[in-house]
Protein backbone atom coordinates (compact mmCIF):
# COMPACT_ATOMS: atom_id res chain seq x y z
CA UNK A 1 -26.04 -27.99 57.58
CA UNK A 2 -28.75 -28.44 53.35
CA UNK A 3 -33.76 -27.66 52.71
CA UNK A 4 -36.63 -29.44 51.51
CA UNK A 5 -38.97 -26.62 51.09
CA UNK A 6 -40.11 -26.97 55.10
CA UNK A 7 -39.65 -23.36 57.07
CA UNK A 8 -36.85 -23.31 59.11
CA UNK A 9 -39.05 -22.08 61.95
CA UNK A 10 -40.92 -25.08 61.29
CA UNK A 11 -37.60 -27.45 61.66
CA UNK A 12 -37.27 -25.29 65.00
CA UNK A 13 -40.80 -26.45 65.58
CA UNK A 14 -40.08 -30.19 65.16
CA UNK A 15 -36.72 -29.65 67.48
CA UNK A 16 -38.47 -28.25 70.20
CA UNK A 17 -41.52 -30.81 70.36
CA UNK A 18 -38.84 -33.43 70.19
CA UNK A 19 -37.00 -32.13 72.77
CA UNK A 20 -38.77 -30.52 75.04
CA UNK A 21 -38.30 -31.44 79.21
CA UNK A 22 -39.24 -29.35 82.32
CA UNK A 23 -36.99 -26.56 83.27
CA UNK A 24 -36.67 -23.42 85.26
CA UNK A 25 -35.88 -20.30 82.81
CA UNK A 26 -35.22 -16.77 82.55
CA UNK A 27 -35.16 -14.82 80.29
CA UNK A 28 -31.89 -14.43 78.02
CA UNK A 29 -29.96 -12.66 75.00
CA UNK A 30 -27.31 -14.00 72.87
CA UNK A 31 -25.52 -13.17 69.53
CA UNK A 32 -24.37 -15.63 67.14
CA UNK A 33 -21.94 -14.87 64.61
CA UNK A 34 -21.74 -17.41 61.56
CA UNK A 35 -19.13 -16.84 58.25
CA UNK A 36 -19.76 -19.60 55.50
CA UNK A 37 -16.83 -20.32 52.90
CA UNK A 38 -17.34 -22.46 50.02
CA UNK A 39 -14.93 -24.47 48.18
CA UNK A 40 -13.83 -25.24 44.57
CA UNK A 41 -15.62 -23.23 41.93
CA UNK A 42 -18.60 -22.39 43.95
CA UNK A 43 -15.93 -20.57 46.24
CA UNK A 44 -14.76 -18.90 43.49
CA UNK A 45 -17.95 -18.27 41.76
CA UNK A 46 -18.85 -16.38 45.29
CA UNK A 47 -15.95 -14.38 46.12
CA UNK A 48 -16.81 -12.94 42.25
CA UNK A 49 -20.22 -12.28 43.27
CA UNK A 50 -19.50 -10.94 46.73
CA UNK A 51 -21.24 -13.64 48.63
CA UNK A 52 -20.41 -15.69 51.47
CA UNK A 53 -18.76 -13.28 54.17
CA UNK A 54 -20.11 -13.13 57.98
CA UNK A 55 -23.82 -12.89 59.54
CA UNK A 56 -24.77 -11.70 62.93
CA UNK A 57 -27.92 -13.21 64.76
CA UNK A 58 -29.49 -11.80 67.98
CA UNK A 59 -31.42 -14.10 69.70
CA UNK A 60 -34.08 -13.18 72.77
CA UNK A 61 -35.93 -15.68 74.56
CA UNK A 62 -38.53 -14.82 77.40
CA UNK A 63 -40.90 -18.42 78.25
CA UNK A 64 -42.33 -19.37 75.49
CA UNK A 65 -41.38 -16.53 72.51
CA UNK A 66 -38.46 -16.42 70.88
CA UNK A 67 -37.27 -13.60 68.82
CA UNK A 68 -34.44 -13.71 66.06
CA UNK A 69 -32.80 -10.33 64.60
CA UNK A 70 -30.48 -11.19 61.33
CA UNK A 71 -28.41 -8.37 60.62
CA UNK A 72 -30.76 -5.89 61.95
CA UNK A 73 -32.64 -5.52 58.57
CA UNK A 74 -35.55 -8.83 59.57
CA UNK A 75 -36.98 -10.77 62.44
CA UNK A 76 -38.72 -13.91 63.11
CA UNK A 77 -40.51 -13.76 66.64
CA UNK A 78 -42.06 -17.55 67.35
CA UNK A 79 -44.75 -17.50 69.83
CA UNK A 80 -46.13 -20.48 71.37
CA UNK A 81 -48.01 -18.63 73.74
CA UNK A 82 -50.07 -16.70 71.26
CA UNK A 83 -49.14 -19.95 68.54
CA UNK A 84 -48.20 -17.65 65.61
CA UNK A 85 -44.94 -16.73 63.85
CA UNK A 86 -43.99 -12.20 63.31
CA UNK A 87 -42.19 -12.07 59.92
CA UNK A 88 -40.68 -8.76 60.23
CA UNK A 89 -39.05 -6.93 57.42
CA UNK A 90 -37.15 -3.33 58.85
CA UNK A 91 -36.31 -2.06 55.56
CA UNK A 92 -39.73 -1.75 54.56
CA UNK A 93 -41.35 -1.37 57.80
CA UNK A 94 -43.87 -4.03 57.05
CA UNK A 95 -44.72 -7.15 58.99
CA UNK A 96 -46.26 -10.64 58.42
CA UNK A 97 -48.97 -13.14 61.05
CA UNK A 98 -48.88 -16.42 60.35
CA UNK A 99 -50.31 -18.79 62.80
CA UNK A 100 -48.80 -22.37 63.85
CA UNK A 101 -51.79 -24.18 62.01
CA UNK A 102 -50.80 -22.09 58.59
CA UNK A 103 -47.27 -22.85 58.58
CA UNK A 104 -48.07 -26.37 59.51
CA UNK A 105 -50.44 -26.75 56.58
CA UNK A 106 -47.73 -24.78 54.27
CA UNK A 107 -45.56 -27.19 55.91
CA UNK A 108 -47.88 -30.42 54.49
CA UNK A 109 -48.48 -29.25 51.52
CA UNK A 110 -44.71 -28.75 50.30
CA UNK A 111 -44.21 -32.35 51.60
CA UNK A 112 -46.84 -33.53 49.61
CA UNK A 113 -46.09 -31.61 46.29
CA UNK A 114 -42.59 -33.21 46.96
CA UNK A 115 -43.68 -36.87 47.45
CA UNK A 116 -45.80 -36.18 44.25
CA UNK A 117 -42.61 -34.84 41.95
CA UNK A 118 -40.74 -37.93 43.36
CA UNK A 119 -43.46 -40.11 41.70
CA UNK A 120 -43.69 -38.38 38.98
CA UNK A 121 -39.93 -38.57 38.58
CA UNK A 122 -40.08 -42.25 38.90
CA UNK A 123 -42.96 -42.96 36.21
CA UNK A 124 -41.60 -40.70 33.33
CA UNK A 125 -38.06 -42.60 33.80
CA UNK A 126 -39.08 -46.45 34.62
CA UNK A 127 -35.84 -47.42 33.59
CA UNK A 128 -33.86 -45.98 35.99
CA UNK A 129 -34.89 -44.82 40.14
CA UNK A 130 -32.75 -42.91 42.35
CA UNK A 131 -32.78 -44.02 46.15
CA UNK A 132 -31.89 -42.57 49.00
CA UNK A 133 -30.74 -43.90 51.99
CA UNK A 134 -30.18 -41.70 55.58
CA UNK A 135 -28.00 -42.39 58.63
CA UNK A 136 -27.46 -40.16 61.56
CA UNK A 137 -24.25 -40.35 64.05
CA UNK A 138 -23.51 -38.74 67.61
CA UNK A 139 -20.24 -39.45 68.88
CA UNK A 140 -19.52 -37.64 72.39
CA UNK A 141 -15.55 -37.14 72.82
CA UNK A 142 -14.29 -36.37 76.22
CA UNK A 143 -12.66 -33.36 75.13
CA UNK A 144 -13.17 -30.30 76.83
CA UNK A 145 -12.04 -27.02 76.52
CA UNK A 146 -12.95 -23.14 77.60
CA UNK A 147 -15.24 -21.45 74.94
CA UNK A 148 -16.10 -17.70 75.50
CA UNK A 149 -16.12 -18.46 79.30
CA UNK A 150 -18.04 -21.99 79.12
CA UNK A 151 -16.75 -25.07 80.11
CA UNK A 152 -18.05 -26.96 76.62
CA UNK A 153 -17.64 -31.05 75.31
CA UNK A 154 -16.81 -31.69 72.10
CA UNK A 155 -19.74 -33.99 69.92
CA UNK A 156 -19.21 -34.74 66.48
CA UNK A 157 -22.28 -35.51 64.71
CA UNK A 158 -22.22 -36.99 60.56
CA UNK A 159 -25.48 -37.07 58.70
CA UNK A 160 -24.87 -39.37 55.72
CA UNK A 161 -27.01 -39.42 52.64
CA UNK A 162 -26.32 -42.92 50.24
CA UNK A 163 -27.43 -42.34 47.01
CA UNK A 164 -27.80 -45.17 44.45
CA UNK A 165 -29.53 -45.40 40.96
CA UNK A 166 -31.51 -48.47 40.10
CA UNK A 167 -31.66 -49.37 36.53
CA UNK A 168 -32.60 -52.34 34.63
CA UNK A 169 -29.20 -52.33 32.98
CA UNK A 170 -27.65 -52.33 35.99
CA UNK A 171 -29.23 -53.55 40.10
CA UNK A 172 -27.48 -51.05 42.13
CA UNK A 173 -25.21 -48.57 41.13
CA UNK A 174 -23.82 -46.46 43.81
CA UNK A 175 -23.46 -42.41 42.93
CA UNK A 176 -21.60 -41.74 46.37
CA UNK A 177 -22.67 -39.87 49.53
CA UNK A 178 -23.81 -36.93 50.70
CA UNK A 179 -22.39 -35.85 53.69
CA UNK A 180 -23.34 -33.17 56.93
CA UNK A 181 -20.52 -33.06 59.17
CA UNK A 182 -20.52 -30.99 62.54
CA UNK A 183 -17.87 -30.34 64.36
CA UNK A 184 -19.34 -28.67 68.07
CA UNK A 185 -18.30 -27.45 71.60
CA UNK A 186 -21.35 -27.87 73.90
CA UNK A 187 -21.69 -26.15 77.44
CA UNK A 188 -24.52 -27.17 80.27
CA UNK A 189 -25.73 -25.34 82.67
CA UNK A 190 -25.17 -22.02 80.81
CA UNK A 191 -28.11 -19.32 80.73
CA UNK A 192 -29.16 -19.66 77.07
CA UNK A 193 -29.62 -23.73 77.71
CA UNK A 194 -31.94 -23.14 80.64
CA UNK A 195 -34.18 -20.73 78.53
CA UNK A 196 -34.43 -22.81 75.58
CA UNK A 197 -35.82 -25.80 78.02
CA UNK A 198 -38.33 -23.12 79.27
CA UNK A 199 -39.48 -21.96 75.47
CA UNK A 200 -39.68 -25.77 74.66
CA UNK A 201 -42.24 -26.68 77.44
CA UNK A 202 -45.04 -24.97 75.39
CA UNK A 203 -44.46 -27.08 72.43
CA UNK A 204 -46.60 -30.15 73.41
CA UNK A 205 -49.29 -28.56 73.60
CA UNK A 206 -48.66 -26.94 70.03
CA UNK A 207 -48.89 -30.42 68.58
CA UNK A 208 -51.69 -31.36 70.02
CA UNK A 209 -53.99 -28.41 68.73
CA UNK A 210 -52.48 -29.39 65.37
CA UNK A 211 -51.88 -33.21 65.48
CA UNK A 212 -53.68 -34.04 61.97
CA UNK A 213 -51.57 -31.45 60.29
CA UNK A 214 -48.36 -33.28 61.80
CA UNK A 215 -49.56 -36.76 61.40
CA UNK A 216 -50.84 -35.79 57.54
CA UNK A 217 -46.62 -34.33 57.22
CA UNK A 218 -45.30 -37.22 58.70
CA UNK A 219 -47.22 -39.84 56.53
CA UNK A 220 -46.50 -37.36 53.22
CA UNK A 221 -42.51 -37.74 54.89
CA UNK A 222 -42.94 -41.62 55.74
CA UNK A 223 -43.55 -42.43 51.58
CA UNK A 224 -40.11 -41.85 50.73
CA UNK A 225 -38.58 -45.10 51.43
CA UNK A 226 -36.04 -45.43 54.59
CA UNK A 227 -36.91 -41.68 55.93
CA UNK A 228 -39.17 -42.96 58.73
CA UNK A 229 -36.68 -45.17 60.11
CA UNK A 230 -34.19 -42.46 59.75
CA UNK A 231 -36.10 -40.01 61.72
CA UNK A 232 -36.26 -42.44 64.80
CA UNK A 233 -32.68 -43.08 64.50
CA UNK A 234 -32.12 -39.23 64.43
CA UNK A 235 -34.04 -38.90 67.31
CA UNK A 236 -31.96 -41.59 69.18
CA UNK A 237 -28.68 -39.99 68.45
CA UNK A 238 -29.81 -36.59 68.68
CA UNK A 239 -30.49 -37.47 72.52
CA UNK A 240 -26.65 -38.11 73.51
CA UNK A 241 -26.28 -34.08 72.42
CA UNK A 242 -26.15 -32.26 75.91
CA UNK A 243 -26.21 -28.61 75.90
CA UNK A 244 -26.14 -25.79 74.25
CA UNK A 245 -23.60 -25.27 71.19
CA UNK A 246 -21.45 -22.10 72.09
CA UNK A 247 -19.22 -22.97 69.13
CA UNK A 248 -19.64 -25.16 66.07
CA UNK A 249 -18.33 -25.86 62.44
CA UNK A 250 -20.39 -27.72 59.82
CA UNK A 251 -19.34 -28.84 57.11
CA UNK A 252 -20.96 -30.20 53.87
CA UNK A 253 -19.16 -33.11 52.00
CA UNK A 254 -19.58 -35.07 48.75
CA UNK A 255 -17.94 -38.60 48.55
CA UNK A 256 -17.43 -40.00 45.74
CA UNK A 257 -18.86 -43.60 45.10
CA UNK A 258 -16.84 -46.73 46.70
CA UNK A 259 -15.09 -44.53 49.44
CA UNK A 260 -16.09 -44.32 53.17
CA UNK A 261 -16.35 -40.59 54.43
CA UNK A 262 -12.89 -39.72 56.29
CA UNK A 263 -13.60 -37.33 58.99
CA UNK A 264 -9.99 -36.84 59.52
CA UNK A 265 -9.75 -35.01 56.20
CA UNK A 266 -12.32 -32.90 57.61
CA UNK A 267 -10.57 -31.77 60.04
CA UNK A 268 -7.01 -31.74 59.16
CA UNK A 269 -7.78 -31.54 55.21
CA UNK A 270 -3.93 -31.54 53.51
CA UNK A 271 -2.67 -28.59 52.29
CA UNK A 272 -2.19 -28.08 48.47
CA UNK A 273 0.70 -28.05 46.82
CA UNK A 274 1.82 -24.16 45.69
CA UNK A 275 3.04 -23.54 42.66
CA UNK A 276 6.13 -23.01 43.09
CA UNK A 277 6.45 -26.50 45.03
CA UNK A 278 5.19 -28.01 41.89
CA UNK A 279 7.80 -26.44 39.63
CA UNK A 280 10.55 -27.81 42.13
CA UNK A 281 9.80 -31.25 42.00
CA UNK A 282 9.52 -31.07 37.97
CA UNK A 283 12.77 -29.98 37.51
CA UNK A 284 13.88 -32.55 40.51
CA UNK A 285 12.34 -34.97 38.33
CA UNK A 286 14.07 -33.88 35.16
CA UNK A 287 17.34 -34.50 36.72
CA UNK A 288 17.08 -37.81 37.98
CA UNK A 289 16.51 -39.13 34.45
CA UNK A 290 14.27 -42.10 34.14
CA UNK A 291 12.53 -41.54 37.33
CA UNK A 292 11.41 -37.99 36.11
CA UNK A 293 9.80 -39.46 33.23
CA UNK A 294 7.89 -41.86 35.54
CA UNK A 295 7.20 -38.71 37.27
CA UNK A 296 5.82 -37.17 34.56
CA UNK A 297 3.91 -39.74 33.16
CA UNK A 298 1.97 -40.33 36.95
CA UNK A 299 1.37 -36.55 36.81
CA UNK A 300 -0.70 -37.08 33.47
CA UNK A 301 -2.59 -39.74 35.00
CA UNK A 302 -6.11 -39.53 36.55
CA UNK A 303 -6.07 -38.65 39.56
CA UNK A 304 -8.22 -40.58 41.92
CA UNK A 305 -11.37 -39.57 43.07
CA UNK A 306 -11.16 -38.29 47.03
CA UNK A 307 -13.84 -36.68 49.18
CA UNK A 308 -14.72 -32.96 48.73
CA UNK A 309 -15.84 -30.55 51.47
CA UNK A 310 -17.71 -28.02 48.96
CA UNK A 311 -19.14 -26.12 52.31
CA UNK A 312 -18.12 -25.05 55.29
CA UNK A 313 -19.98 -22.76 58.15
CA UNK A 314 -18.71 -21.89 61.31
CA UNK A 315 -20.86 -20.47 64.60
CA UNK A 316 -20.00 -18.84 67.45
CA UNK A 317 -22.15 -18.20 70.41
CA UNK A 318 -21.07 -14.56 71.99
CA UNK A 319 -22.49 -12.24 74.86
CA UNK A 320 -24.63 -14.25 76.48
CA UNK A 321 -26.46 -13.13 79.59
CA UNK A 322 -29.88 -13.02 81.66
CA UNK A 323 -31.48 -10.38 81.58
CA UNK A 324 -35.12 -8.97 81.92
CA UNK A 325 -37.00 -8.21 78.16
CA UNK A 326 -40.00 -6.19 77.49
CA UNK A 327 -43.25 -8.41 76.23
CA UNK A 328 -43.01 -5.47 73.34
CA UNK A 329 -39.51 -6.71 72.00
CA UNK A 330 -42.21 -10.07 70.30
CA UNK A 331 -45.02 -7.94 69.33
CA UNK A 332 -44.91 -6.39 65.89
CA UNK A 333 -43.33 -2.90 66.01
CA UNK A 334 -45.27 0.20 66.15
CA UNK A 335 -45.56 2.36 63.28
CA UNK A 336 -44.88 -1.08 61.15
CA UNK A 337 -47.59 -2.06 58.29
CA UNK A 338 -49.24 -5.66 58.21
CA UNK A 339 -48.95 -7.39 55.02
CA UNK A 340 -51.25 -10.21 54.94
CA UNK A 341 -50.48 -13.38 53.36
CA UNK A 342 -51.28 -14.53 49.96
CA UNK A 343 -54.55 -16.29 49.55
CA UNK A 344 -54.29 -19.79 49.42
CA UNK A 345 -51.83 -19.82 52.60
């Protein structure tokens, strides 16, 4: 899925005012299990380093908190009830308060500092102005299948990002796309779905005890050109997603300039040619004569510029149930120290 410097509890934030509607709920558990590979030389780059590899999430939700475990070594409670976030940190025992109206105001000012850069950006190079332009997609498919025990629908969603410089050399001058691509099997009616309607009921209220803090973000948001227009069309196309994703692959693209993202080589990408595969049609080549040479000199051409999926993260929803959790399991442990936050936040 790509950040701007906004929490991702705070993107959660935004979700659930957005989406919020009147439910029953109980309380529920779920793990999530996510593995990220990454193409080309950042693939390599990783495997070398020892990065990528799998993550395991475990989710609790009981009315209006929410508590996240990654890996067992942190966790992020979000409390709507009590309007604070619980940064928790298990290695060193040590935990973190920071209230709704804090990360809100964190939240603004990063938006701000980031519509400043962007101006800044602009006046020390007048002759040339990078713009941006964002589209959001839903398409429901009436493909269904059995995932983990859910009946799920298949939605394919494509975030595109057009980027074009501006020069005085030159009008427009398209530097290709930037591309978010999920792939994702959605079940209703399924116990974490219900819950998540019951934890997003408190969030109207939430943005009312901090409206100027989200209409001061918005407006700092609103200055880059296109992006308010793009949020309402978000929210249009994020309402055709129904349920909750049990399964999901996303996948980050770059196209290059003058071509039209292919989703199709997305998800049935062409396998490369082996070695051995190439030595096979050299010598193939050799033997027919003239049309080896032709061969040969096609092979020491350019090859033209084709899309590029440079990331790819898959999700899977597992052991989900309702269950009954203790109010303790979104309090800060005991025996844990509070670290407070740095002044100025």
């Amino acid at each position: 899925m790509p950040r701007s410097g906004i929490p991702a509890t705070l993107v959660a934030l935004g979700l659930a005012v957005g989406l919020a509607t009147p439910a029953q709920s109980q309380d529920v558990e779920y793990t999530t299990v996510t593995k990220v590979e990454l193409g080309g030389i950042l693939g390599a780059f990783a495997k070398l380093a020892g990065g990528g590899g799998e993550t395991t999430e475990k989710t609790y939700i009981k009315g209006a908190k929410m508590r996240t475990d990654l890996d067992k070594s942190s966790s992020t409670i979000l409390d709507f009830e009590a309007g604070r976030v619980i940064e928790i940190d298990h290695s060193a025992k040590t935990f973190t308060i920071l209230s709704f109206e804090q990360m809100l105001a964190a939240a603004e000012r990063a938006a701000g500092e980031a519509s400043a850069a962007a101006r800044e950006a602009r006046a020390e190079e007048p002759e040339g102005e990078v713009k941006f332009k964002y589209t959001m997609k839903v398409d429901p498919t009436n493909e269904r299948q059995k995932v983990n025990g859910y009946d799920a629908r298949r939605y394919f969603m494509t975030m595109e990002t057009d980027i074009t410089v501006e020069s005085e050399e030159q009008e427009e001058e398209q530097a290709g796309k930037l591309v978010i691509f999920a792939d994702m099997w959605n079940a209703t009616n399924v116990p974490a779905e219900q819950a998540m309607k019951g934890f997003q009921e408190k969030a109207p209220g939430l943005a009312r005890r901090s409206q100027k803090s989200m209409d001061n973000m918005a407006a700092a948001l609103a200055s880059n050109p296109g992006m308010q227009s793009a949020i309402e069309e978000s929210t249009r196309e994020a309402s055709k997603l129904e349920g909750f994703t049990v399964r999901g692959t996303t996948y980050v693209v770059m196209v290059p300039p003058e071509l039209q993202f292919d989703r199709e080589m997305v998800l049935s990408p062409k396998p490369k040619a082996s070695t051995g595969d190439a030595v096979k049609r050299g010598i193939g080549g050799m033997l027919r004569g003239r049309l080896g040479a032709e061969q040969k000199k096609e092979e020491e051409e350019e090859p033209a510029p084709e899309q590029m999926t440079f990331v790819k993260l898959f999700s899977e929803t597992k052991d989900m149930k309702s269950t009954n959790l203790s109010d303790a399991l979104f309090a800060p442990p005991s025996g844990y120290k509070e670290v407070p936050l740095p002044t100025g936040n």
